[in-house]
C-alpha atoms as a PDB file:
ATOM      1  CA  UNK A   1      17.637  17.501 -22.055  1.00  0.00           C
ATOM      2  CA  UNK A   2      16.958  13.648 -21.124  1.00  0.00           C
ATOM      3  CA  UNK A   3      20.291  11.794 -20.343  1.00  0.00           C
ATOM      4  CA  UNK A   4      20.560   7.734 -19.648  1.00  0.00           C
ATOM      5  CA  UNK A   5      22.235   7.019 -16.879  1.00  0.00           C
ATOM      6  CA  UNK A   6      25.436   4.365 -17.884  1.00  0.00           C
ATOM      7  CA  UNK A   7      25.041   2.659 -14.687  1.00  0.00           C
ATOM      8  CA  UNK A   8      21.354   1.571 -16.092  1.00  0.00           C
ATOM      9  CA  UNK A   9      22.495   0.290 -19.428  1.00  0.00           C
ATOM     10  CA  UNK A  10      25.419  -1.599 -17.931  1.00  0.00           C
ATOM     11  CA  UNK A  11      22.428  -2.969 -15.239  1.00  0.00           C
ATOM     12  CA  UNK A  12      20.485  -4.290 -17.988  1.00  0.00           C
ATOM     13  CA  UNK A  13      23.333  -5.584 -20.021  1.00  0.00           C
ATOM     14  CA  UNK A  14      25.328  -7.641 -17.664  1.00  0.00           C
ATOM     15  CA  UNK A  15      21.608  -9.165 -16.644  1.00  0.00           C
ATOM     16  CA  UNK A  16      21.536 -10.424 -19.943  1.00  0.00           C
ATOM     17  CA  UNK A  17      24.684 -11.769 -20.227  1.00  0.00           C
ATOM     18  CA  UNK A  18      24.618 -13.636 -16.809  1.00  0.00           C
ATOM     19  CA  UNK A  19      26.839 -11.324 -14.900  1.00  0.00           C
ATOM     20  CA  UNK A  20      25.022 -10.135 -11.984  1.00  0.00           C
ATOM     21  CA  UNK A  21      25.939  -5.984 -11.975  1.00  0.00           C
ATOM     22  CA  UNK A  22      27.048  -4.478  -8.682  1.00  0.00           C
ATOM     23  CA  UNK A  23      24.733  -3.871  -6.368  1.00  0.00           C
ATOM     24  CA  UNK A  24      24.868  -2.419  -2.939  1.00  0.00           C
ATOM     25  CA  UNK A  25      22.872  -4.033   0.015  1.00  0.00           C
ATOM     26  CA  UNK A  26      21.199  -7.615  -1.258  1.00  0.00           C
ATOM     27  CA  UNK A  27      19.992  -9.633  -4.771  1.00  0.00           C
ATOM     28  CA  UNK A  28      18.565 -12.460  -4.337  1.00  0.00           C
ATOM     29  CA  UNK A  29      17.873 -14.802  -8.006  1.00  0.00           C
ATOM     30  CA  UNK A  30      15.801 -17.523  -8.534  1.00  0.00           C
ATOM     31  CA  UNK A  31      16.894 -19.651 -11.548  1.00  0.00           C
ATOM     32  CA  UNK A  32      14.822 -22.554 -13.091  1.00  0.00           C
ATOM     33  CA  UNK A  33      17.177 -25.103 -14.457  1.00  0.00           C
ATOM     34  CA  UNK A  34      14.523 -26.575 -16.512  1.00  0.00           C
ATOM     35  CA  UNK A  35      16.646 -28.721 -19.286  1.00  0.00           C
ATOM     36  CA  UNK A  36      18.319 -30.765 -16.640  1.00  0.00           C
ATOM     37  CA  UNK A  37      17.841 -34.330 -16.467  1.00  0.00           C
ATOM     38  CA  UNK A  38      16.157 -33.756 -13.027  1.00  0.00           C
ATOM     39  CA  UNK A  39      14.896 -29.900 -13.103  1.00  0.00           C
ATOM     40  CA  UNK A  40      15.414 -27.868 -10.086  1.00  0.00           C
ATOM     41  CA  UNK A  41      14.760 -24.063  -9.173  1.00  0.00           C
ATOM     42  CA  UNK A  42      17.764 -22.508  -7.384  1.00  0.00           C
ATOM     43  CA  UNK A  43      18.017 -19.242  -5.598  1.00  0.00           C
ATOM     44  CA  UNK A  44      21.022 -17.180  -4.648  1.00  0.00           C
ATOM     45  CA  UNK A  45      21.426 -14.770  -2.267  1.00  0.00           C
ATOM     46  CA  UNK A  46      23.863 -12.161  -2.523  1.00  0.00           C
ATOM     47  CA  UNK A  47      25.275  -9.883   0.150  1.00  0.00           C
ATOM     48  CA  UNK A  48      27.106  -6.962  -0.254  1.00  0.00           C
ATOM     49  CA  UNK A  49      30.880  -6.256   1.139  1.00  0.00           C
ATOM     50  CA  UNK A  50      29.159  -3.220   3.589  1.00  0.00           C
ATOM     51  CA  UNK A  51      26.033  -5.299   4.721  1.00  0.00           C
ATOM     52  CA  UNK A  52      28.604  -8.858   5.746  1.00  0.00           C
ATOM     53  CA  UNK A  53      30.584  -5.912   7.632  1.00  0.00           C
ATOM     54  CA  UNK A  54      27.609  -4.016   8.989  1.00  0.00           C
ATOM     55  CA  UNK A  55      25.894  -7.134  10.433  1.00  0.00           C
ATOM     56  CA  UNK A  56      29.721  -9.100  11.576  1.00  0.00           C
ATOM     57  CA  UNK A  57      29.132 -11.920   9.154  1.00  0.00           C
ATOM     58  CA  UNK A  58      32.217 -14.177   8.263  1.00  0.00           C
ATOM     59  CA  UNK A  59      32.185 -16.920   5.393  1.00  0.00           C
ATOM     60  CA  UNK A  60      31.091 -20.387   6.633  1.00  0.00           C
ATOM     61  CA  UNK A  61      28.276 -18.660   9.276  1.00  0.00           C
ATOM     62  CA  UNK A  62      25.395 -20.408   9.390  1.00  0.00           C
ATOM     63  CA  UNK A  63      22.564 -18.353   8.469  1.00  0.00           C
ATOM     64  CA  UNK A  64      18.694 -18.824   9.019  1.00  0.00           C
ATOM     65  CA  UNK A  65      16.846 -17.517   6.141  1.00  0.00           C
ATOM     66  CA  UNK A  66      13.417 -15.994   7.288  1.00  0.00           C
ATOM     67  CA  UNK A  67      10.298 -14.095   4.984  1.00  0.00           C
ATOM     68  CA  UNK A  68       7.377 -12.669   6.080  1.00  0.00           C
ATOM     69  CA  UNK A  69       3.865 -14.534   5.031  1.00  0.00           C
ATOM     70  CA  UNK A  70       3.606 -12.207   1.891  1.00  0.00           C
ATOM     71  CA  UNK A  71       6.666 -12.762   0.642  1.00  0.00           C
ATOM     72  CA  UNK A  72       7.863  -8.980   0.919  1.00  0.00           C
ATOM     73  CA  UNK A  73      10.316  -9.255   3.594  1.00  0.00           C
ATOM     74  CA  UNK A  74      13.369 -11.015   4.544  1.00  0.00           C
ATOM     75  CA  UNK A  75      15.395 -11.684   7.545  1.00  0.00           C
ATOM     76  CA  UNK A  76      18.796 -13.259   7.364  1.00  0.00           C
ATOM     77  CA  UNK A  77      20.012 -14.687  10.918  1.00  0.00           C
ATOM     78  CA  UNK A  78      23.450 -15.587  12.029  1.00  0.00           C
ATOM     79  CA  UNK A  79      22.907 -19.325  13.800  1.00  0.00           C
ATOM     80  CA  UNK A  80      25.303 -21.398  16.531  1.00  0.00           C
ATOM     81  CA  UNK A  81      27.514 -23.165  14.347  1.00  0.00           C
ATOM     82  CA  UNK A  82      26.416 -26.588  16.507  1.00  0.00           C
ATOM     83  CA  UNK A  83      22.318 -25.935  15.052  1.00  0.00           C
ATOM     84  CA  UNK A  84      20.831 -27.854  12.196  1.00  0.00           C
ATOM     85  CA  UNK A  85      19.519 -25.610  10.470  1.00  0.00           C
ATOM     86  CA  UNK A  86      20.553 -22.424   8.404  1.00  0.00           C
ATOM     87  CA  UNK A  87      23.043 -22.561   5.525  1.00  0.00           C
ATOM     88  CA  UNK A  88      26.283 -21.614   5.091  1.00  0.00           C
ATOM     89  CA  UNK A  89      27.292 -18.474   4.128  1.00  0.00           C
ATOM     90  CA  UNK A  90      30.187 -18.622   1.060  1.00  0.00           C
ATOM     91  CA  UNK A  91      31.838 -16.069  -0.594  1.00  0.00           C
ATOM     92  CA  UNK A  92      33.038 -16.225  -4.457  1.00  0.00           C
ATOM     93  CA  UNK A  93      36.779 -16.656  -3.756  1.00  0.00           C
ATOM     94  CA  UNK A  94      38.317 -17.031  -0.553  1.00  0.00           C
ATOM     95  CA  UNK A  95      39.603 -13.261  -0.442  1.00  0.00           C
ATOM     96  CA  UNK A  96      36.022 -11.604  -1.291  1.00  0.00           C
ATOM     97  CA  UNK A  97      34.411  -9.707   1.806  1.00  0.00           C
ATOM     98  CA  UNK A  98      30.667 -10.074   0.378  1.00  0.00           C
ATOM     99  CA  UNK A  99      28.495 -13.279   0.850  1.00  0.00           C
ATOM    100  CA  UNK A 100      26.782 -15.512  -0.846  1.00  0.00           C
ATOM    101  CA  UNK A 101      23.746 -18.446   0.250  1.00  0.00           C
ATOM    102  CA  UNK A 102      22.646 -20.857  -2.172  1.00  0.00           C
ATOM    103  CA  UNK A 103      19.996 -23.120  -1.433  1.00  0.00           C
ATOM    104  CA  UNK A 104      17.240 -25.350  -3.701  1.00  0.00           C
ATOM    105  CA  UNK A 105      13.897 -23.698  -4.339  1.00  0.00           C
ATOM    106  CA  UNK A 106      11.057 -25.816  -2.548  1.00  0.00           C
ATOM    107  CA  UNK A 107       7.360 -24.730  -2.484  1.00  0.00           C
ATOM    108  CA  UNK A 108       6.029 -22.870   0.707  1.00  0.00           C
ATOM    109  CA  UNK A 109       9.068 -20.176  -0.488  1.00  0.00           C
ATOM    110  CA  UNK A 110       8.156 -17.366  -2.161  1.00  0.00           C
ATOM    111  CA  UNK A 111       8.330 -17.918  -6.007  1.00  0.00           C
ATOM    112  CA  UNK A 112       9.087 -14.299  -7.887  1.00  0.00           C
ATOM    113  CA  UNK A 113       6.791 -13.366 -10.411  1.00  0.00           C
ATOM    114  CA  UNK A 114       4.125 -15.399  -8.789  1.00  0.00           C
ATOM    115  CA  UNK A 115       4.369 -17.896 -11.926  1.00  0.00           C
ATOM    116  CA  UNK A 116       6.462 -21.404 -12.096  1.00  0.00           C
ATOM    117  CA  UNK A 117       6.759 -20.534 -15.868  1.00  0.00           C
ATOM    118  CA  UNK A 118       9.555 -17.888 -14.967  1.00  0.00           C
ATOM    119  CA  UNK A 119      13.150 -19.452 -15.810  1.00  0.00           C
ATOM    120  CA  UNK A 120      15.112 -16.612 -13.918  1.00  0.00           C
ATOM    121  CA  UNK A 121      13.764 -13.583 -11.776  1.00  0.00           C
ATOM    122  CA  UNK A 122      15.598 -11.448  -9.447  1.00  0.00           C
ATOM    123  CA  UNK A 123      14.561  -8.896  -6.738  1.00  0.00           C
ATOM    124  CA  UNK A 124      16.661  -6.128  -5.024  1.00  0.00           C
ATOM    125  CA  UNK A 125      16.693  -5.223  -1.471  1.00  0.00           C
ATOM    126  CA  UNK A 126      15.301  -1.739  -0.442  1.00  0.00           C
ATOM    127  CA  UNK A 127      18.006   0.594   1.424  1.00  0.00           C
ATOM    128  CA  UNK A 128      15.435   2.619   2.684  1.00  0.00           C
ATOM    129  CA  UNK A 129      13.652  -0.416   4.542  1.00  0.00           C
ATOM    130  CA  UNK A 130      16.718  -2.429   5.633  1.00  0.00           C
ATOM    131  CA  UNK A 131      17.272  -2.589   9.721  1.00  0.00           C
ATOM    132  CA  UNK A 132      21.404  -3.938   9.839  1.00  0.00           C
ATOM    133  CA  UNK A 133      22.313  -5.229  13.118  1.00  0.00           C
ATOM    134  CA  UNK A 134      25.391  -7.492  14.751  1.00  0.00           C
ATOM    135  CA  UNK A 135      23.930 -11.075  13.166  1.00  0.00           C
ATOM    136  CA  UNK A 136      20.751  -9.959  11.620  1.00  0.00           C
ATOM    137  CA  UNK A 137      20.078  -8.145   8.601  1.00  0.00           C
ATOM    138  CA  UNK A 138      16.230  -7.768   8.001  1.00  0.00           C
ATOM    139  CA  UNK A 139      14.622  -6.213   4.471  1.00  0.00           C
ATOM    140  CA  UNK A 140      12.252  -5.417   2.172  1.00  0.00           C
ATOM    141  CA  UNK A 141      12.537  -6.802  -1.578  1.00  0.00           C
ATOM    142  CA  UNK A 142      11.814  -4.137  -4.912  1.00  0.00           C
ATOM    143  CA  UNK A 143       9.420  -6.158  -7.360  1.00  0.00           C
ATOM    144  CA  UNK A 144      10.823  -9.024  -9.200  1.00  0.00           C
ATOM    145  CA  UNK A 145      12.539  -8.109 -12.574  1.00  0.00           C
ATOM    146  CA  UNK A 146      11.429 -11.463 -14.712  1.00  0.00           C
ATOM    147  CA  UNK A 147      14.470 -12.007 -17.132  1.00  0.00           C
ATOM    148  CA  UNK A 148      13.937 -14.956 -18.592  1.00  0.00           C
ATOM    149  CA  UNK A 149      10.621 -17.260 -19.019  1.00  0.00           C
ATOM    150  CA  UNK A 150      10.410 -21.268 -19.714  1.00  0.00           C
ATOM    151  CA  UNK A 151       9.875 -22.320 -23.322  1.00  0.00           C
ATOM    152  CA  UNK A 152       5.837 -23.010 -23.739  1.00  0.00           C
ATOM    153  CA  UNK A 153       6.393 -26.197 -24.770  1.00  0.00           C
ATOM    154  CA  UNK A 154       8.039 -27.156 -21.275  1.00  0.00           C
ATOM    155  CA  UNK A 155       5.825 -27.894 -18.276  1.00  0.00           C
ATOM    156  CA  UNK A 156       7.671 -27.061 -15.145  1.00  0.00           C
ATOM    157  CA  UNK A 157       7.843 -29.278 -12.488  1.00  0.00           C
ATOM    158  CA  UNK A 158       7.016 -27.440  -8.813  1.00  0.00           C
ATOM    159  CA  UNK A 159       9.393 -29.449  -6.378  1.00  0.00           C
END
């Protein structure tokens, strides 16, 4: 007998709807904001409540975001707060113990799906390939789930 696993419908549900689902370890979604007046691609990194403990990181670190040259893996970096680079890390209220780094899409990053006609895509980290350590958290990404693609009659603009 063949059962469906709840956990997978409620996955592919809430990604419909907008909610991201829970998931442990790190998401990170790219979203194409195509009908604004100025369009932008945005990407969001999400960390879980046991990676931000594993790897000591506190809401307003700054953190370095890092990828390898084929896109496939990802390094987040805890940076002196005096540097000028990284971004802050934020959480969704001021209780929550997982993170969260938004930053604007620019090209040079890795673009999921390989195709500026994707309007939202988002990629999963792989437990099996994550190394966690005081500051650093360093992982591979599953293959992008495409969720939504721009309109053909919209030509997307590659910042």
């Amino acid at each position: 007998m063949e059962f469906i696993s709840v956990s997978d419908v409620a996955k592919r549900r809430a990604k419909r709807s907008g909610r991201s689902s829970v998931v442990s370890g790190i998401t990170i979604t790219q979203v194409y904001y195509y009908e604004r007046e100025t369009p932008s691609r945005v990407m969001t990194i999400r960390i879980s409540e046991d990676i931000v403990t594993r790897a000591r990181l506190k809401r307003g670190d700054k953190i370095d975001i890092g990828f390898s040259p084929d896109g496939k893996t990802w390094r987040l970096k805890v940076m002196p707060q005096d540097s000028l680079g990284g971004y802050s890390m934020t959480t969704s209220t001021k209780i929550s113990k997982s993170g969260i780094l938004r930053l604007t899409w620019y090209k040079g990053i890795p673009l999921f799906g390989d195709n500026p006609k994707v309007a939202k895509s988002r990629v999963h980290s792989d437990s099996k390939i994550m190394k966690v350590s005081p500051a650093e958290v360093i992982f591979s990404i599953s293959e992008p789930l495409i969720e939504e693609m721009v309109p053909d009659e919209v030509i997307p603009v590659v910042v």
